[in-house]
C-alpha atoms as a PDB file:
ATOM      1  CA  UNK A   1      18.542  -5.434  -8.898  1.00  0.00           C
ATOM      2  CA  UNK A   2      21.149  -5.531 -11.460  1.00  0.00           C
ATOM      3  CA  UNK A   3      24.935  -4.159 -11.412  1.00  0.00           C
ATOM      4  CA  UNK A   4      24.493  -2.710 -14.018  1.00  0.00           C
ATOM      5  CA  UNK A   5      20.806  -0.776 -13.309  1.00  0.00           C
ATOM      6  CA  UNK A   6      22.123   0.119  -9.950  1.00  0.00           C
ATOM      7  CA  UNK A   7      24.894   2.127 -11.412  1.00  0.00           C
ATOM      8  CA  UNK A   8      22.226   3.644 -13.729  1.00  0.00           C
ATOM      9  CA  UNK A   9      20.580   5.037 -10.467  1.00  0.00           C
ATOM     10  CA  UNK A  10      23.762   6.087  -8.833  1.00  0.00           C
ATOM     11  CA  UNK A  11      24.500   7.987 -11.498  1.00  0.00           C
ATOM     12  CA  UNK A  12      21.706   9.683 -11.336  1.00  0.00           C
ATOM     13  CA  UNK A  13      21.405  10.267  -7.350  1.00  0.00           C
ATOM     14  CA  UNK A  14      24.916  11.600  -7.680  1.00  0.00           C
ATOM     15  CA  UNK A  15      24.101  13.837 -10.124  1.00  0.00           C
ATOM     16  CA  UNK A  16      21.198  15.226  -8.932  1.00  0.00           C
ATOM     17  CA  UNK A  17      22.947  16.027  -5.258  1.00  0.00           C
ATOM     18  CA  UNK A  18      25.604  17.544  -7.576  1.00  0.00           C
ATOM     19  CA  UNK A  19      23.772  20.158  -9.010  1.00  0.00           C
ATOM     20  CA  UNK A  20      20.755  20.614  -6.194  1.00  0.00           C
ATOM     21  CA  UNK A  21      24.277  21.178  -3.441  1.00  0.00           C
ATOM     22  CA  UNK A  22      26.082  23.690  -5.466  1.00  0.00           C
ATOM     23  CA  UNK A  23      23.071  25.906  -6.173  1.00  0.00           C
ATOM     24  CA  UNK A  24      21.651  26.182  -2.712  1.00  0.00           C
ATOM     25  CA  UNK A  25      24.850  27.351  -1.746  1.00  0.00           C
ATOM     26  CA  UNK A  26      25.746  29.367  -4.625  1.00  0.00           C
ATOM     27  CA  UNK A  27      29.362  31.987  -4.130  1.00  0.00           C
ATOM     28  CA  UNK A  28      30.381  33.391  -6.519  1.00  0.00           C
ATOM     29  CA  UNK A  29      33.420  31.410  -8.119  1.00  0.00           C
ATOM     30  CA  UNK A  30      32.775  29.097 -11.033  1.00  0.00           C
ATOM     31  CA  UNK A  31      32.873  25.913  -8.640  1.00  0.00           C
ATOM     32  CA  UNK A  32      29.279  25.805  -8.354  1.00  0.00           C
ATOM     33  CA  UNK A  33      28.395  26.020 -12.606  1.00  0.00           C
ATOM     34  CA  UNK A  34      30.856  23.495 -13.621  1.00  0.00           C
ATOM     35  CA  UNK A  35      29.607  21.119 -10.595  1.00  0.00           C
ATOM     36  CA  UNK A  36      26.032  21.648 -11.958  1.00  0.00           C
ATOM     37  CA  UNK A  37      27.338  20.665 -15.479  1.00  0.00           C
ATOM     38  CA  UNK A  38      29.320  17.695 -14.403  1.00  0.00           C
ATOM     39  CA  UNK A  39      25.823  16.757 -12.595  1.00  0.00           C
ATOM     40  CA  UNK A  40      24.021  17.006 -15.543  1.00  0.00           C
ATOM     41  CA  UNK A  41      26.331  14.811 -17.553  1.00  0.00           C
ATOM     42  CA  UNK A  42      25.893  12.188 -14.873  1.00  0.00           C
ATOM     43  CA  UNK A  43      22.222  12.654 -14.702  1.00  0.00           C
ATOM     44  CA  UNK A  44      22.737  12.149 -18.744  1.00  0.00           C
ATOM     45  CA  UNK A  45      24.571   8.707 -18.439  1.00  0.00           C
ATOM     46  CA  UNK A  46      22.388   7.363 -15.814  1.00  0.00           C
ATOM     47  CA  UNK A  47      18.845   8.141 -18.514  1.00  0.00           C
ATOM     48  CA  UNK A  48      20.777   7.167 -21.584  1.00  0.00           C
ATOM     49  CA  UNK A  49      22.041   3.646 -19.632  1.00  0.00           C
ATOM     50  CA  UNK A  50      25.740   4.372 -19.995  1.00  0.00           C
ATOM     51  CA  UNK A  51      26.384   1.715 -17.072  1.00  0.00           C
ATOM     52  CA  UNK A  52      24.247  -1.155 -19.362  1.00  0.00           C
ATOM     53  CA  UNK A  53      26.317   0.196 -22.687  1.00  0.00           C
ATOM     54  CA  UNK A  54      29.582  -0.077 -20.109  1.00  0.00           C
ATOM     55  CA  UNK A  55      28.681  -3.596 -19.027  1.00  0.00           C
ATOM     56  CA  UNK A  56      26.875  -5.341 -21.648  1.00  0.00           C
ATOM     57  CA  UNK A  57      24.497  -8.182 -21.054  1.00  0.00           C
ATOM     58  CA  UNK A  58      25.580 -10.437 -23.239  1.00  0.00           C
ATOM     59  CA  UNK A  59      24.768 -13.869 -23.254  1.00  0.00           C
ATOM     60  CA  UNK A  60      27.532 -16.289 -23.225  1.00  0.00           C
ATOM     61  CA  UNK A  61      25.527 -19.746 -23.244  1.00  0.00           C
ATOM     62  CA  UNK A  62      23.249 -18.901 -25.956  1.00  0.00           C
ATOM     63  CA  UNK A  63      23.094 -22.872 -27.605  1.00  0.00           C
ATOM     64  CA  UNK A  64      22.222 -23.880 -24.279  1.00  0.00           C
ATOM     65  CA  UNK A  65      19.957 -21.498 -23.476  1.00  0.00           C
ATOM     66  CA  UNK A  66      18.282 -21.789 -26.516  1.00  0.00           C
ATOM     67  CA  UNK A  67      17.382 -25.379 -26.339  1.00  0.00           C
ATOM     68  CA  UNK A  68      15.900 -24.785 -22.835  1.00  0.00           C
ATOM     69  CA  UNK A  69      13.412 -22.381 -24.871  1.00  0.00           C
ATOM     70  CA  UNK A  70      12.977 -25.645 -27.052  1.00  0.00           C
ATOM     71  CA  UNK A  71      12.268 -27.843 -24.262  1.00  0.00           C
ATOM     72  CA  UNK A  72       9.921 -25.385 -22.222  1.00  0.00           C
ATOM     73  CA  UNK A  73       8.003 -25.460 -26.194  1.00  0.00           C
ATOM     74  CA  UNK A  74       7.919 -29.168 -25.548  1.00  0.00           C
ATOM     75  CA  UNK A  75       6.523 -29.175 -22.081  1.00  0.00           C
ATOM     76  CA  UNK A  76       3.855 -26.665 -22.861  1.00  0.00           C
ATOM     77  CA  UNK A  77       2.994 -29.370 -25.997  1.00  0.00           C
ATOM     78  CA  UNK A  78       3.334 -32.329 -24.058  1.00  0.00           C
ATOM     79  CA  UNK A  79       0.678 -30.669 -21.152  1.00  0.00           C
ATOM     80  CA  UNK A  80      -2.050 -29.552 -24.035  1.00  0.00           C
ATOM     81  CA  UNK A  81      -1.557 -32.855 -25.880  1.00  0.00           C
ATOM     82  CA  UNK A  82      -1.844 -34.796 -22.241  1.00  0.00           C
ATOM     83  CA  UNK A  83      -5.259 -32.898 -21.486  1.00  0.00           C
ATOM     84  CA  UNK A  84      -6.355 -34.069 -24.919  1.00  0.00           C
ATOM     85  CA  UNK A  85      -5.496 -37.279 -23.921  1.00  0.00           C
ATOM     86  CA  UNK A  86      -3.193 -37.531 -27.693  1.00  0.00           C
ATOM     87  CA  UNK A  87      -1.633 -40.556 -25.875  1.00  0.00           C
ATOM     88  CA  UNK A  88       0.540 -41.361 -29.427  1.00  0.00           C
ATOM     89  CA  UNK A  89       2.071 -37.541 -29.408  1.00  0.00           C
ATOM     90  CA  UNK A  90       2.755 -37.627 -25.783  1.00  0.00           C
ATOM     91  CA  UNK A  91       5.043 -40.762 -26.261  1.00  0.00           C
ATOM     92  CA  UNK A  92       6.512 -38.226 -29.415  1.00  0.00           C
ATOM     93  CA  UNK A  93       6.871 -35.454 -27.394  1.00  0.00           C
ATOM     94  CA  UNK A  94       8.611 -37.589 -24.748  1.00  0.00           C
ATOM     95  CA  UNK A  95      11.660 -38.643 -27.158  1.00  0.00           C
ATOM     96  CA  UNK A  96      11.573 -35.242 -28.482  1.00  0.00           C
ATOM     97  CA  UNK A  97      12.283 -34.196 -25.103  1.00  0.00           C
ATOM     98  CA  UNK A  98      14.793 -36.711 -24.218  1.00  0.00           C
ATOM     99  CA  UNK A  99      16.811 -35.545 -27.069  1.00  0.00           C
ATOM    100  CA  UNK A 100      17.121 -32.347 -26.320  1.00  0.00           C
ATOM    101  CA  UNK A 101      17.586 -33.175 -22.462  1.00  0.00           C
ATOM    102  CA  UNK A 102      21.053 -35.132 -24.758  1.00  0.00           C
ATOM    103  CA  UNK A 103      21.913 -31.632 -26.679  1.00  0.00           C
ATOM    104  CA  UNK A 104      21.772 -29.829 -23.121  1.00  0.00           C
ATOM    105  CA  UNK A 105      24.295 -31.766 -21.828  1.00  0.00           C
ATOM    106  CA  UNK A 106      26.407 -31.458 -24.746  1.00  0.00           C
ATOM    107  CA  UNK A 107      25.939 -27.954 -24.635  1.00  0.00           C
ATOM    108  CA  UNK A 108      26.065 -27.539 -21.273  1.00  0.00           C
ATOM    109  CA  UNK A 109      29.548 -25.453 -20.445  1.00  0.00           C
ATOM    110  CA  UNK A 110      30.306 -24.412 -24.085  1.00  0.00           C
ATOM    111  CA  UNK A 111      30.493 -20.731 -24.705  1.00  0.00           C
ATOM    112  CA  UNK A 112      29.151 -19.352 -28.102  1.00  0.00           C
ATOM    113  CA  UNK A 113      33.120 -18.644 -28.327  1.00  0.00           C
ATOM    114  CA  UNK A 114      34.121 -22.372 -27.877  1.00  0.00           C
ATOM    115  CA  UNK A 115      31.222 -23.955 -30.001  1.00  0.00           C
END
């Protein structure tokens, strides 16, 4: 589980137990009607994700990630052209792959901020 999804659900345990313990033991001051609206704006944040807005998940590596999409495209095309026994494309698909095992490693540790 996630940071950021496990504050979404403490938000909302909290705010349930805030407005379920005021009104079972309801007086008669105005404690109990502004715990049951601070409750509700917790149950509020937790539904509308206020934790995932706080803490974004924002990828940081995203030229490195996205050639390791590229090269899981080539190893799904290098195991269909393999069953078909395309001998010629395999050997393609193998320098294909070897280049982009070279862009890895040059992206490898650069942020989208540093690239």
């Amino acid at each position: 589980m996630s940071f950021r999804s496990a504050l979404d659900q403490f938000l909302t345990i909290v705010g349930v137990i805030l407005i379920v313990v005021p009104v079972a033991l309801s007086s008669d001051s105005w404690t109990p009607l502004i715990m049951v609206f601070i409750g509700i704006a917790m149950i509020g944040s937790g539904v509308w994700r206020l934790g995932s807005r706080i803490f974004s998940d924002r990828r940081v590596y995203a030229g490195l990630r996205s050639e390791v999409e590229h090269f899981i495209r080539l190893v799904r095309d290098l195991n269909a052209r393999s069953l078909g026994g395309e001998t010629e494309m395999v050997e393609e698909i193998r320098a294909k792959m070897n280049e982009s095992v070279e862009r890895m490693v040059s992206l490898a540790g650069r942020s989208d901020k540093s690239s």
